[in-house]
N, C-alpha and C. Protein backbone atom coordinates (compact mmCIF):
# COMPACT_ATOMS: atom_id res chain seq x y z
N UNK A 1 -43.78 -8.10 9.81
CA UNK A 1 -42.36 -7.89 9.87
C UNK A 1 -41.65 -8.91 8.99
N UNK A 2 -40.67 -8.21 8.52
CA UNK A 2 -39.98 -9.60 7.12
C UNK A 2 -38.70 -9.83 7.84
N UNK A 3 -38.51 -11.07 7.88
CA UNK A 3 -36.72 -11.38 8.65
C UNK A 3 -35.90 -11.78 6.74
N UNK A 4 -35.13 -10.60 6.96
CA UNK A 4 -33.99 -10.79 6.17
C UNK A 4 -32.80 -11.66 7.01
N UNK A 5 -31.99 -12.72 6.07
CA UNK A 5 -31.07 -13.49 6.84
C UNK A 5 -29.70 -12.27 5.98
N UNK A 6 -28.61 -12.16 7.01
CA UNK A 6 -27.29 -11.69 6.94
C UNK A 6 -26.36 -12.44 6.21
N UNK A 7 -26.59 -12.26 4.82
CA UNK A 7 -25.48 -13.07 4.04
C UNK A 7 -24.25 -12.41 3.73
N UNK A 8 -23.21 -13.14 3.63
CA UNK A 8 -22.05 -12.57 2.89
C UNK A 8 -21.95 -12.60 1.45
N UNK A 9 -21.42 -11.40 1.32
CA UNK A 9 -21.44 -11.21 -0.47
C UNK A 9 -20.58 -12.88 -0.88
N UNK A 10 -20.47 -12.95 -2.10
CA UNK A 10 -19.65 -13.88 -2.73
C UNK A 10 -18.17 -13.58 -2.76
N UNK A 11 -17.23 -14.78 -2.60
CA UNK A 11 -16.22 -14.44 -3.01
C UNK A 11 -15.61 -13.54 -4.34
N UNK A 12 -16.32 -14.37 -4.80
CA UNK A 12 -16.19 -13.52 -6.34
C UNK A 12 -16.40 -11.85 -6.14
N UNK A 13 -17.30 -11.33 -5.65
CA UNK A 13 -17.79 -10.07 -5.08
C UNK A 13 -16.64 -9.29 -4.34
N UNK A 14 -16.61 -10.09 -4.18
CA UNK A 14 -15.89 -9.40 -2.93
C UNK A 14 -13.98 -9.43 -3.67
N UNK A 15 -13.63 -10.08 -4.38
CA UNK A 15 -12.33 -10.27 -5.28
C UNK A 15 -12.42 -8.62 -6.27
N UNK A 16 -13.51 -8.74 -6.66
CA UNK A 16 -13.49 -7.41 -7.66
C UNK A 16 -13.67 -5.63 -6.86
N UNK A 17 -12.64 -5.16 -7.40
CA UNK A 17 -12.61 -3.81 -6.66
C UNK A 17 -12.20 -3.48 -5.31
N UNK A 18 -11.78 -4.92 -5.15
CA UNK A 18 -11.29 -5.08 -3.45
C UNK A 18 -9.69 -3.92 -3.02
N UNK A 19 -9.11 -4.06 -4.63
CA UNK A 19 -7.62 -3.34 -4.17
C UNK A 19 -7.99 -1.66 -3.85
N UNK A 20 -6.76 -1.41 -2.60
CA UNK A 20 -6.57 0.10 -2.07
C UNK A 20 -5.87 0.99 -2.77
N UNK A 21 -5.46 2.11 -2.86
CA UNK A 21 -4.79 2.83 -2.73
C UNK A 21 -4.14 3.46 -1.57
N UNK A 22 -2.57 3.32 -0.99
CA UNK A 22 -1.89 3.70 0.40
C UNK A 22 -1.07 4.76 -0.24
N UNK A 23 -1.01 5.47 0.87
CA UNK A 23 0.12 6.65 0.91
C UNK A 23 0.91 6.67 2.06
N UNK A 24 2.24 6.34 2.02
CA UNK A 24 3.14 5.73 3.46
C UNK A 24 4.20 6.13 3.69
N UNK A 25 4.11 7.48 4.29
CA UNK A 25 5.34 7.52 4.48
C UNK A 25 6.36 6.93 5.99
N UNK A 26 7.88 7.18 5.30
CA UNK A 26 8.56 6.63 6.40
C UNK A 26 8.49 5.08 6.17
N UNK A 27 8.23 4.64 4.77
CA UNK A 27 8.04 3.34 4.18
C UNK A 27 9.48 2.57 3.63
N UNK A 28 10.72 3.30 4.49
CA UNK A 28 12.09 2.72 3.98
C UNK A 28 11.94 1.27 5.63
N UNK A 29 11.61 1.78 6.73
CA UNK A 29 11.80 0.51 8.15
C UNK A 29 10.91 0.72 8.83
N UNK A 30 10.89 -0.51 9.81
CA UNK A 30 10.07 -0.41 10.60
C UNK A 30 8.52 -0.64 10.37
N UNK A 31 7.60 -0.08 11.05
CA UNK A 31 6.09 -0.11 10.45
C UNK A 31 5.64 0.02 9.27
N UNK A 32 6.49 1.21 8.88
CA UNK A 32 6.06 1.91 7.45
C UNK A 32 6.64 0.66 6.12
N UNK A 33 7.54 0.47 6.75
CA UNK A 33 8.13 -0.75 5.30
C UNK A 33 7.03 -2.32 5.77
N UNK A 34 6.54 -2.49 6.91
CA UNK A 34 5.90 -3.92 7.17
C UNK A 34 4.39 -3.50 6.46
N UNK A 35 3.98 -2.42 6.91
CA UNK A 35 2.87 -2.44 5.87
C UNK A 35 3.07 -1.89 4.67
N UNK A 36 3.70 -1.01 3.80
CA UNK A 36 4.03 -1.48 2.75
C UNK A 36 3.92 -2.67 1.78
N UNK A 37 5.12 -3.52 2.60
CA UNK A 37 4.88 -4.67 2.11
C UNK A 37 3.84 -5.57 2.00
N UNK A 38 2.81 -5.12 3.22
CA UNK A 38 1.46 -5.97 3.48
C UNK A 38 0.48 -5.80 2.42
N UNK A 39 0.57 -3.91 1.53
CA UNK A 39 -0.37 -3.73 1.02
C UNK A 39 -0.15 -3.93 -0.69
N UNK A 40 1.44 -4.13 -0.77
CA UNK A 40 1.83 -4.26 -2.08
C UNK A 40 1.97 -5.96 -2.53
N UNK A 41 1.97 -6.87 -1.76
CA UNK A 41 1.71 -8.42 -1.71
C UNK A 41 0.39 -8.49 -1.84
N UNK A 42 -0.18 -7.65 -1.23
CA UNK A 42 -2.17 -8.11 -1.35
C UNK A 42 -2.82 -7.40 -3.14
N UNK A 43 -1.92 -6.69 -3.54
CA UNK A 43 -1.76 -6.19 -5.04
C UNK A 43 -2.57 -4.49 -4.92
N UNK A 44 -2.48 -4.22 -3.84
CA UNK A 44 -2.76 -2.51 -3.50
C UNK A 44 -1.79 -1.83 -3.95
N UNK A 45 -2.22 -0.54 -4.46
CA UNK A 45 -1.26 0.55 -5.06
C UNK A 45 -0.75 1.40 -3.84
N UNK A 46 0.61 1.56 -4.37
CA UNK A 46 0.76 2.82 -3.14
C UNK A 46 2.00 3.48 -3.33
N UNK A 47 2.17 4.74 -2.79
CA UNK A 47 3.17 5.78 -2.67
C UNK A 47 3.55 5.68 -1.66
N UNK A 48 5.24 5.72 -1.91
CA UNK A 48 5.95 5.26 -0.25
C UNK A 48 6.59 6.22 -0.15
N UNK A 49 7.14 7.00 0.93
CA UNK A 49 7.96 7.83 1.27
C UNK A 49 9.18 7.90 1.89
N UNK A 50 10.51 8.28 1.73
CA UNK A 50 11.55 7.83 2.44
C UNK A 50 12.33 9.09 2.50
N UNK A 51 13.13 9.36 3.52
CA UNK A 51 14.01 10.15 3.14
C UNK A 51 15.10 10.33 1.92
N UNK A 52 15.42 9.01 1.48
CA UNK A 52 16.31 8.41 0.63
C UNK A 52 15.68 7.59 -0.26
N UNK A 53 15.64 7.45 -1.55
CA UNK A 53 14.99 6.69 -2.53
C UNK A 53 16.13 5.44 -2.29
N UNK A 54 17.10 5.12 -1.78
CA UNK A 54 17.77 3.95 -2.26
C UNK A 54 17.20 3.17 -1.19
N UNK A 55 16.70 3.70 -0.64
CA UNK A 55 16.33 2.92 0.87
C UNK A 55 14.70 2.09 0.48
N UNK A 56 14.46 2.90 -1.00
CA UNK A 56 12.85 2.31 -1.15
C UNK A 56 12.61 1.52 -2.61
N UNK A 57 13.88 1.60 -2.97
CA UNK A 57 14.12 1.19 -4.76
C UNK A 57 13.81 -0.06 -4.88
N UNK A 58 14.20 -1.25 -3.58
CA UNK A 58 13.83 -2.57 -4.12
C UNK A 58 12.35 -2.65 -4.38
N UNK A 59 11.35 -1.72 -3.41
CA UNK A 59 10.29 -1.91 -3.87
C UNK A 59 8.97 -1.81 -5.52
N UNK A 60 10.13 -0.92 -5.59
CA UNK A 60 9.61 -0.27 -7.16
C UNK A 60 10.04 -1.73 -8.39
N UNK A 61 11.38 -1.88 -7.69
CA UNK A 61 12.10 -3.53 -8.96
C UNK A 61 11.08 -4.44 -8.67
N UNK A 62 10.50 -4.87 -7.41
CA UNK A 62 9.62 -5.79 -7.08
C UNK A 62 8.43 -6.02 -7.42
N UNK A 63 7.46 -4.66 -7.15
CA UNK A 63 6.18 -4.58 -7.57
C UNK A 63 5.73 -3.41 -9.16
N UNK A 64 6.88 -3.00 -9.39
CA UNK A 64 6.86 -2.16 -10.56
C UNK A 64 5.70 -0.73 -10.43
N UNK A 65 4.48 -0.93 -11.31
CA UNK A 65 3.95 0.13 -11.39
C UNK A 65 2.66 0.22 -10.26
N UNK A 66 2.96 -0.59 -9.55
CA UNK A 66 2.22 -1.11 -8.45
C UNK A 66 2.28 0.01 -6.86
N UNK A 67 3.44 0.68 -7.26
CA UNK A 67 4.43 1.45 -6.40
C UNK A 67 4.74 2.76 -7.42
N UNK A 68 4.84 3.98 -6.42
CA UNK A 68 5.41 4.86 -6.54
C UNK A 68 6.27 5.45 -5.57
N UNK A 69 7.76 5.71 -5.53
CA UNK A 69 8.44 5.81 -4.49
C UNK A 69 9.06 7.01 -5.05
N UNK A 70 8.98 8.05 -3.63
CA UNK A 70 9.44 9.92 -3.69
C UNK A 70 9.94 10.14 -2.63
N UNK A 71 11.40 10.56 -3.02
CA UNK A 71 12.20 11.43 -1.97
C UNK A 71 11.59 12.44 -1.04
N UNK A 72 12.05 11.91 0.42
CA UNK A 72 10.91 13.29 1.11
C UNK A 72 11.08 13.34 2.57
N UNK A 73 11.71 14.33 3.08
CA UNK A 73 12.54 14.37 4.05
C UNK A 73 12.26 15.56 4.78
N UNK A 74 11.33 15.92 5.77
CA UNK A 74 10.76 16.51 6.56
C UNK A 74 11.98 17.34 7.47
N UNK A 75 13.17 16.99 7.62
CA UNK A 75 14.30 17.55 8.56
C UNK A 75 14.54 18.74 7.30
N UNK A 76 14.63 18.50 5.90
CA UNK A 76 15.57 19.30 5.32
C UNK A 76 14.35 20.53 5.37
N UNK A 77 14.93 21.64 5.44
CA UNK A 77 13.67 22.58 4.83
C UNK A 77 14.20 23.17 3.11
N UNK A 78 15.06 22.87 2.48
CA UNK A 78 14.83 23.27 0.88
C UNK A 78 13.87 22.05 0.64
């Protein structure tokens, strides 16, 4: 029997390819804007959803192409 020991990859390893891709909606308050923010500070890509784009615009000035933010409002039906 061979005992392998449980190592952790390297930092380095673990730095490359680490970023997500999120899709969030309801990303203007609340949960949806706290992680947002959690995943766009850690340098993850993501699409946020709001009823109102003005409600999600600082994020786009902030993180730029890092973010994609789309009007999208589940009450309206057009």
């Amino acid at each position: 029997m061979v005992h392998q020991e449980n190592s952790a990859p390297s930092a380095s390893l673990n730095a490359v390819g680490s970023n997500k891709v999120w899709f969030i909606t309801s990303a203007s308050r609340g949960f949806g804007r706290i992680l947002a923010e959690a995943a766009l500070k850690r340098g993850d890509k993501l699409g946020a959803t709001a009823r109102s784009l003005c409600s999600i615009a600082d994020l786009e000035g902030k993180y730029g192409f890092n973010v994609l933010t789309l009007e999208f409002d589940l009450t309206n039906p057009d």
